[in-house]
Protein backbone atom coordinates (compact mmCIF):
# COMPACT_ATOMS: atom_id res chain seq x y z
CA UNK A 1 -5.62 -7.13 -8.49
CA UNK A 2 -4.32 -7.09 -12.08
CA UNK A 3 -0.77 -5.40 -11.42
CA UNK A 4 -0.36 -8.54 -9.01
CA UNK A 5 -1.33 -10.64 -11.79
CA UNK A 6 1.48 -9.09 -13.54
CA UNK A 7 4.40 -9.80 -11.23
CA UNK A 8 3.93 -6.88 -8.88
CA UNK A 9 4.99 -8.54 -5.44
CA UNK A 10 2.37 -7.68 -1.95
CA UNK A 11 2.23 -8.25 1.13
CA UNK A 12 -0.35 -7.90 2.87
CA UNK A 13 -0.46 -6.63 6.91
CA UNK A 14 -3.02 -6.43 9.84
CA UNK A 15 -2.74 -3.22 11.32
CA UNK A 16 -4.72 -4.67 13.95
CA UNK A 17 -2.37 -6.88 15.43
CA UNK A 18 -0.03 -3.55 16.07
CA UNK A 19 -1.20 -0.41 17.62
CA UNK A 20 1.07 2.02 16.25
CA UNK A 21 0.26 0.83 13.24
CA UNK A 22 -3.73 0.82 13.53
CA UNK A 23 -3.38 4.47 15.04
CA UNK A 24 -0.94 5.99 12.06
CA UNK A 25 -3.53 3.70 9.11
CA UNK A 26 -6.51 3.33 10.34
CA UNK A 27 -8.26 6.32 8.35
CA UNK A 28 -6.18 5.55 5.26
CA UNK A 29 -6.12 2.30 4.54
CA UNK A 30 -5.36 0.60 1.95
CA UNK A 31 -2.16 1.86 2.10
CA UNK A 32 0.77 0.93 -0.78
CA UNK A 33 4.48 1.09 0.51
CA UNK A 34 7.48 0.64 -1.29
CA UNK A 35 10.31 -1.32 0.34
CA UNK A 36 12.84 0.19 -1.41
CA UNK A 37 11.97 3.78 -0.66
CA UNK A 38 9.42 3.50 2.43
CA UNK A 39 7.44 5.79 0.18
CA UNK A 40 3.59 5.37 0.55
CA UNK A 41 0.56 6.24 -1.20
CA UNK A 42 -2.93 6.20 0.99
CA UNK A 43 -6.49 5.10 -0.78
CA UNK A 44 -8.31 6.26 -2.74
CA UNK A 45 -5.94 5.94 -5.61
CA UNK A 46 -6.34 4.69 -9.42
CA UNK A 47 -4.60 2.13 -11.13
CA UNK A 48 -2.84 4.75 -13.25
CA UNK A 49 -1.67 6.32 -9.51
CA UNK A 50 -0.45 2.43 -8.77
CA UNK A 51 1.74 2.60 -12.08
CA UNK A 52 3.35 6.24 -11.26
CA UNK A 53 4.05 5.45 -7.89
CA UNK A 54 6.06 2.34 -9.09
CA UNK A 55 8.26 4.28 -11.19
């Protein structure tokens, strides 16, 4: 993951271990969300998509 390599901070969740969240990611996953807005952007996506949804 080179933005990670970079400084870009992750977490990483199990949507199995909830099942609201297994039922609302299951058929999107990966998913990135932004803390700061709750703003999300489903897979497939680019790297290029990665850096203009961080702005």
């Amino acid at each position: 993951m080179p933005l990670v390599e970079h400084g870009l901070m992750v977490e990483l969740v199990d949507i199995a271990d909830d099942e609201t969240w297994f039922e609302a990611y299951s058929l999107r996953i990966p998913v990135l969300r932004r803390v700061d807005t709750g703003a999300e952007l489903s897979w497939p996506f680019s790297a290029d998509e990665v850096v203009a949804f961080l702005r």
